[in-house]
Protein backbone atom coordinates (compact mmCIF):
# COMPACT_ATOMS: atom_id res chain seq x y z
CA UNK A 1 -23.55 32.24 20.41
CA UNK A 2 -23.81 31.31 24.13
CA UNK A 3 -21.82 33.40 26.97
CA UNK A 4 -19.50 30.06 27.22
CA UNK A 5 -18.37 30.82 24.03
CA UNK A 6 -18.28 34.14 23.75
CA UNK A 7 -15.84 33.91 27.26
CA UNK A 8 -13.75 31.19 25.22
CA UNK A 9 -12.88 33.54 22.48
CA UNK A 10 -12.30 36.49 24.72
CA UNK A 11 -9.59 34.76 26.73
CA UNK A 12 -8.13 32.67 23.48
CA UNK A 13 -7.66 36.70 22.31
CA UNK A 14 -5.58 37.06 25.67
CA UNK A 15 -3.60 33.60 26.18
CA UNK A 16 -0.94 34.46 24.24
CA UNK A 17 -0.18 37.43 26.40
CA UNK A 18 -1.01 35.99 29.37
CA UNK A 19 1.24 33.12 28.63
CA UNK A 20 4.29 35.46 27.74
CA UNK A 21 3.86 37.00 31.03
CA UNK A 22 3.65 34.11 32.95
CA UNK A 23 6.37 32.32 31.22
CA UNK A 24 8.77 35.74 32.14
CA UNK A 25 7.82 35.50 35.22
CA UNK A 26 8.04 31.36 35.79
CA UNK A 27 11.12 30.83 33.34
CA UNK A 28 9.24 27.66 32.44
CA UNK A 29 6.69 26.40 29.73
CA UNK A 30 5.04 23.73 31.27
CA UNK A 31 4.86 26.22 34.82
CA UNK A 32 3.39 29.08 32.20
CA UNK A 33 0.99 26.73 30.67
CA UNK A 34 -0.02 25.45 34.26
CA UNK A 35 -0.68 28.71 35.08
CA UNK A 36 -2.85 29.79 32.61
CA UNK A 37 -4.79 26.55 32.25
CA UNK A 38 -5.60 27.57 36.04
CA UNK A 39 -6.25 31.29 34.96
CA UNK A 40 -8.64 29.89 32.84
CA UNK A 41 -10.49 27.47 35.18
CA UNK A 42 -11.17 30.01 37.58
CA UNK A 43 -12.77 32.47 34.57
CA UNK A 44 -14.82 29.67 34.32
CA UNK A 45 -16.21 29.50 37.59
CA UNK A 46 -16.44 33.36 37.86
CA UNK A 47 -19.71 35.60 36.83
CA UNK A 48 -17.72 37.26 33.51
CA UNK A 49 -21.06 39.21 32.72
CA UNK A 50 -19.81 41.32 35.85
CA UNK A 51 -16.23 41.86 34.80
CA UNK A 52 -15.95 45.75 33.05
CA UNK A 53 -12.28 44.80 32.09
CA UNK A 54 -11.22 41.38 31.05
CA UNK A 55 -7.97 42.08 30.24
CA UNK A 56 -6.95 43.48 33.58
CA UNK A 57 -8.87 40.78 35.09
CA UNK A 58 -7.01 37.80 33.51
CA UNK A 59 -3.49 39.81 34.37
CA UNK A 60 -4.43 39.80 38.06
CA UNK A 61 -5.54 36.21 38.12
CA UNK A 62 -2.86 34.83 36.38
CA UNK A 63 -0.05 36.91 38.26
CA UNK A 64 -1.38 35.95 41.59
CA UNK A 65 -1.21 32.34 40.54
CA UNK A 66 2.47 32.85 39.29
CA UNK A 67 3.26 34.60 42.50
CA UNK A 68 1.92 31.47 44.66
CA UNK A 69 3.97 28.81 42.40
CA UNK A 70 7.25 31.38 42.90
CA UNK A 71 5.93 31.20 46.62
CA UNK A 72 6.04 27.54 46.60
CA UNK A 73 9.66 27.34 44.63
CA UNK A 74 10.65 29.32 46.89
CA UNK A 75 9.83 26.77 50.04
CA UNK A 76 11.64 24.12 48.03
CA UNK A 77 14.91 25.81 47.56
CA UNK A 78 17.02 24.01 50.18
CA UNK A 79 16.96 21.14 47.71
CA UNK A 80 20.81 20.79 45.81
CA UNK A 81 20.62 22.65 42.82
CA UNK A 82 22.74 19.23 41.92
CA UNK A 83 19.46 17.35 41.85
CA UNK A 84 17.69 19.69 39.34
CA UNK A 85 16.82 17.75 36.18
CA UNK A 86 15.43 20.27 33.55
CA UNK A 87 12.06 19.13 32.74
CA UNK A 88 10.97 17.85 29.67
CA UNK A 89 8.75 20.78 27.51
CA UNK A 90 5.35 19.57 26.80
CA UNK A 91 2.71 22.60 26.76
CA UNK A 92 -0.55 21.26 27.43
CA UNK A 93 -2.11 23.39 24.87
CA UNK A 94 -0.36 22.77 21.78
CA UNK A 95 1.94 20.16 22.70
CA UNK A 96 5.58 21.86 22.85
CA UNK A 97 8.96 20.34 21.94
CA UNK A 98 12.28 20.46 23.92
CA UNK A 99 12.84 22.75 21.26
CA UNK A 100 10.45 25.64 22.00
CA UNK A 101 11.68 26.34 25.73
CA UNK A 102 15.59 26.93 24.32
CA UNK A 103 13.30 29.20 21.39
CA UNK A 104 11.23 31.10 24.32
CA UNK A 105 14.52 31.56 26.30
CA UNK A 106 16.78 33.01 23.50
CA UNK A 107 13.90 35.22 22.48
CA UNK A 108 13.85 36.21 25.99
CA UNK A 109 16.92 36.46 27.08
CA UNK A 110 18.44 33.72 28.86
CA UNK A 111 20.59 36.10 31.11
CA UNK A 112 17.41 37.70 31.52
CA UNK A 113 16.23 34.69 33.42
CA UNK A 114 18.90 33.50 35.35
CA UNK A 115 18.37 36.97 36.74
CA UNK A 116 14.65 36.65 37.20
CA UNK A 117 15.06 33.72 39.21
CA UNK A 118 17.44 35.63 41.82
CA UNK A 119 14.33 37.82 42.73
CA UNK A 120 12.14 37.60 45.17
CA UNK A 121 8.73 36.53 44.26
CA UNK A 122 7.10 39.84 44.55
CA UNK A 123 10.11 41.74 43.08
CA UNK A 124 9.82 39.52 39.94
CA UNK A 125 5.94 40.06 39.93
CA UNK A 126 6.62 43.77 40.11
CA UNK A 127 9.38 43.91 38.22
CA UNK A 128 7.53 42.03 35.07
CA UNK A 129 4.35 43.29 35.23
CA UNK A 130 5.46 47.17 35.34
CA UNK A 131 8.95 46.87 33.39
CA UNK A 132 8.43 44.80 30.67
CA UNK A 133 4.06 44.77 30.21
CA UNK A 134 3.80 48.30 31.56
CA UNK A 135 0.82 47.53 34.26
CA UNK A 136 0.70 50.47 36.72
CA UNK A 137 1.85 50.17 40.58
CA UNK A 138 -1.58 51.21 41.86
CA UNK A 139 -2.71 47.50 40.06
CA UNK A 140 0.08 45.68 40.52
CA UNK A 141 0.13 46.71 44.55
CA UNK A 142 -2.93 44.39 45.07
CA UNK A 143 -1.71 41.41 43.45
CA UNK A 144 1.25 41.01 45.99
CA UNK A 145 -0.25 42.48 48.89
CA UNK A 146 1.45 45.68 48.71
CA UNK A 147 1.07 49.86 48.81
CA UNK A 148 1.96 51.04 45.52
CA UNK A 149 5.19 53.11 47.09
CA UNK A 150 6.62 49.57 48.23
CA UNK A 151 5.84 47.94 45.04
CA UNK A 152 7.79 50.98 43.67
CA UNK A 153 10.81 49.84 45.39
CA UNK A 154 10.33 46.20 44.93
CA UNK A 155 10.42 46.72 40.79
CA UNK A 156 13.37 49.34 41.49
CA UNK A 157 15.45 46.87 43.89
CA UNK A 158 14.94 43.97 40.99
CA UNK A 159 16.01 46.85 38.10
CA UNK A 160 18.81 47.18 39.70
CA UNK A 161 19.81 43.21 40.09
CA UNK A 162 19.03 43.14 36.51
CA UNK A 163 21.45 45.96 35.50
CA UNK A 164 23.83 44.14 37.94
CA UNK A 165 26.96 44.89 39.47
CA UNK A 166 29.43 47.75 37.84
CA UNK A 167 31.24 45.96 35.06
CA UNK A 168 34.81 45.89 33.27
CA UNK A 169 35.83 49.54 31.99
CA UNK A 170 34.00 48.97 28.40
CA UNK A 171 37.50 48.07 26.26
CA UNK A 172 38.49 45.33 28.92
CA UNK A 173 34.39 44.35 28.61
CA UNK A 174 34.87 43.87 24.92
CA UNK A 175 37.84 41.51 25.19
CA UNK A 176 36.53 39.29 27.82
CA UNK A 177 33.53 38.55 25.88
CA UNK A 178 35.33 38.06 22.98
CA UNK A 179 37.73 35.35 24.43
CA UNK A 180 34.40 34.18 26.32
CA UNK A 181 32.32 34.04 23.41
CA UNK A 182 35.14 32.10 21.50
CA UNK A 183 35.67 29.51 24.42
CA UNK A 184 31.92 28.55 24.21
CA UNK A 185 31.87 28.24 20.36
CA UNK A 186 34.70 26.05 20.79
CA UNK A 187 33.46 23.92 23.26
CA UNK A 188 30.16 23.76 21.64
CA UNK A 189 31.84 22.76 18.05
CA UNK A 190 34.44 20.33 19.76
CA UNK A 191 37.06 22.24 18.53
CA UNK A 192 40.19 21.25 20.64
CA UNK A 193 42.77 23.30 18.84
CA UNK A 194 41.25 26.25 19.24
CA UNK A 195 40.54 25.62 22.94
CA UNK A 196 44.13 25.32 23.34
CA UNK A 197 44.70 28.78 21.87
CA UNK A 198 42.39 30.76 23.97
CA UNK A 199 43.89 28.75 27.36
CA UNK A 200 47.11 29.87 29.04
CA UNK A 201 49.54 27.05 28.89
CA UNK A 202 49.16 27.54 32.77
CA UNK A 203 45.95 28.01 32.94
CA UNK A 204 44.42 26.54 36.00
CA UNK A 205 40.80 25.45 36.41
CA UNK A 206 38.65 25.19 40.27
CA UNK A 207 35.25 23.42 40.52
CA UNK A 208 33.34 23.31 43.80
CA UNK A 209 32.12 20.30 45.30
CA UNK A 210 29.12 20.47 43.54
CA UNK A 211 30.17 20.75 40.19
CA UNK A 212 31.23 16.82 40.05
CA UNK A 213 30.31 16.02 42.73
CA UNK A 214 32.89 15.18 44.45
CA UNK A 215 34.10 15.82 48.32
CA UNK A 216 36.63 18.38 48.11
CA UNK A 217 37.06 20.73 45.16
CA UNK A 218 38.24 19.66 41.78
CA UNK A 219 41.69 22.21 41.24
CA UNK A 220 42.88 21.21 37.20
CA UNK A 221 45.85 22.59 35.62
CA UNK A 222 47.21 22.91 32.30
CA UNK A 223 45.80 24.07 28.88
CA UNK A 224 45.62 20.70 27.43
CA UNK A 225 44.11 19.06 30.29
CA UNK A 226 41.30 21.97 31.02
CA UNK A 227 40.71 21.87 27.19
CA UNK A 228 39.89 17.76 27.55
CA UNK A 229 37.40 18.92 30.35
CA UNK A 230 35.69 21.34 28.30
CA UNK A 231 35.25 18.41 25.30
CA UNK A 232 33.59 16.36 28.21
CA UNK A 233 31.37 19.13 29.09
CA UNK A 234 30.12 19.50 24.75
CA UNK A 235 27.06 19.02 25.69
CA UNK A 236 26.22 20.93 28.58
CA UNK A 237 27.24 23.56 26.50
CA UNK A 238 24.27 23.64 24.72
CA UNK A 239 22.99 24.88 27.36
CA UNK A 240 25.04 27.74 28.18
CA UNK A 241 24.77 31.47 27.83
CA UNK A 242 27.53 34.42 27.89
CA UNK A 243 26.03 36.68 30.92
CA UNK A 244 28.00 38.93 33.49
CA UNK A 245 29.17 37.06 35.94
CA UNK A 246 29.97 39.95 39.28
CA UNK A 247 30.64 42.48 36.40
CA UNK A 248 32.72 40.38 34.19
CA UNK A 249 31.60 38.72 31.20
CA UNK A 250 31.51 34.69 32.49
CA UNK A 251 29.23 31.67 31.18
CA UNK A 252 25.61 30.85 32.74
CA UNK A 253 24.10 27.07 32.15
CA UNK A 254 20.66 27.25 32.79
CA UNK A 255 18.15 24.64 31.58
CA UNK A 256 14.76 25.68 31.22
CA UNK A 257 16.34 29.51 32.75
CA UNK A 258 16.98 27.79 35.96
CA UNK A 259 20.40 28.68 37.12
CA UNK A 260 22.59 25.29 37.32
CA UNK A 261 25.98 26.35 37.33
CA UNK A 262 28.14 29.44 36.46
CA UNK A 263 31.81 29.81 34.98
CA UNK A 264 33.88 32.91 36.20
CA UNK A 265 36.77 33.46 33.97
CA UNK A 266 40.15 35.28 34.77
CA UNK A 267 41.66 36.57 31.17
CA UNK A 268 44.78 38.20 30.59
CA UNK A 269 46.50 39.58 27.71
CA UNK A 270 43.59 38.15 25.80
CA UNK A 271 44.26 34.04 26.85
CA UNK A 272 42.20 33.14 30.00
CA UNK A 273 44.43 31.95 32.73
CA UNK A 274 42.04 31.00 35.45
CA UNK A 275 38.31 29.53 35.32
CA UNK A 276 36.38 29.32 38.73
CA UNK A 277 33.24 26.60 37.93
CA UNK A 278 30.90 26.95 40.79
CA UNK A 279 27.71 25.09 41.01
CA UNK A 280 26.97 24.95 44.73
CA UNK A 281 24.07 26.92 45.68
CA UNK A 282 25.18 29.18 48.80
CA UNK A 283 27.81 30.33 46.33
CA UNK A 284 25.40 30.42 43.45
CA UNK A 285 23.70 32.73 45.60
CA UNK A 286 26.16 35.15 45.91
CA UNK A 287 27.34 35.14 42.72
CA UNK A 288 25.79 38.68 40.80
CA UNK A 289 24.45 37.60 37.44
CA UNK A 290 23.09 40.12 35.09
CA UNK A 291 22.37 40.59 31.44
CA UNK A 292 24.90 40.78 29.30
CA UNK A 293 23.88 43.54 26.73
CA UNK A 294 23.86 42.97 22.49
């Protein structure tokens, strides 16, 4: 056996770690796969006779090339999150399905995610790497330019954005994501009736700009009338999540775990009575999302 193929089967025994890190710390399968094709390529153009441990190697590699496409996402975020389009999953490997990125999210965590993406890129790197594949500091530090007490932080400051904001007193928790959890299976089924149940007969609903889009915001009122919105919106659904939304449980819709649009909802004696839609990205921004737990 040559030393080409004895460095093919060595990193084949990694990619499927490598590509659960990188797709935790992308939110994407194509972006993972990207990344560890390019891990790969540059194995290939290194001396692997001189590399003691291959495993730590192919971690740093592939985490600094994560950290320069978050780098790069980063520079593009100005652009409406209106204009997203979730990509279409195609892994370059093994040639994925539209089906496997909604699989990799749920076994995820979608809230988990939508949080992710919030970070910073070297608080996700940080955060991933030493919270969820228990790498050290001291190895992470060099990967994102960092002393191991300031990588410290970073993976502490993105803890706490995961844990989020103070929620609900536990009982009221409960009962919102009850009444949550029942609006999005209804919506989801197309179940109008029961839509109509969980909605004050005053309930009223506000969507920003973005949401539509339109030029002012979209103000709807009315249990029957919200409830035809939500049948409009089936199959956006599909896409949506039960998260906390600023410490109350609210809905996330996020293709591919990119955050597209939240719903903040106001419940009261058990029927919800106001829902907030908000979609624009300053607002999006300050909205704390965090995961919602089993």
């Amino acid at each position: 056996m040559d030393e080409r193929t004895r460095q093919a089967e060595r990193f084949e025994g990694e990619r499927a770690r490598l590509r659960a890190m990188a797709y935790r710390m992308l939110g994407s399968v194509s972006e993972a796969d990207d990344a560890v094709q390019e891990t790969w390529l540059r194995l290939g153009r290194t001396d692997a006779a001189g590399i003691e441990n291959l495993g730590g190697w192919l971690t740093t590699v592939a985490a600094r090339v994560c950290l320069n496409m978050l780098r790069a996402r980063e520079s593009r975020r100005e652009e409406p999150l209106g204009a997203f389009v979730p990509e279409p999953v195609a892994g370059h490997q093994d040639g994925g399905t539209p089906e496997e990125e909604a699989i990799l999210a749920d076994s995820v965590g979608l809230a988990l995610l939508v949080v992710l993406d919030t970070l910073s890129p070297a608080e996700r790197i940080a955060f991933v790497l030493h919270d969820l594949f228990a790498v050290p500091f001291d190895e992470i530090a060099p990967m994102i330019e960092r002393s191991p007490t300031a990588t410290r932080q970073l993976a502490s400051r993105a803890r706490h954005r995961v844990k989020g904001v103070s929620p609900a007193p536990a009982a009221d928790l409960a009962l919102q994501r009850r009444v949550v959890e029942a609006f999005l299976t209804a919506t989801r089924g197309g179940d109008f009736d029961a839509l109509v149940r969980l909605l004050h007969p005053d309930v009223v609903l506000r969507a920003d700009p973005a949401v539509v889009p339109t030029p002012t915001p979209v103000v709807v009122r009315g249990a029957r009338t919200v409830a035809e919105g939500a049948m409009a919106a089936m199959g956006r659904a599909r896409s949506t999540r039960t998260g906390l939304v600023d410490g109350a449980a609210g809905l996330v819709m996020a293709p591919g775990g990119r955050l597209f649009l939240v719903l903040a909802f106001t419940i009261t004696d058990g029927v919800i009575t106001g829902i907030d839609v908000i979609a624009d990205p300053e607002r999006l921004r300050r909205v704390d999302i965090a995961v919602l737990d089993a």
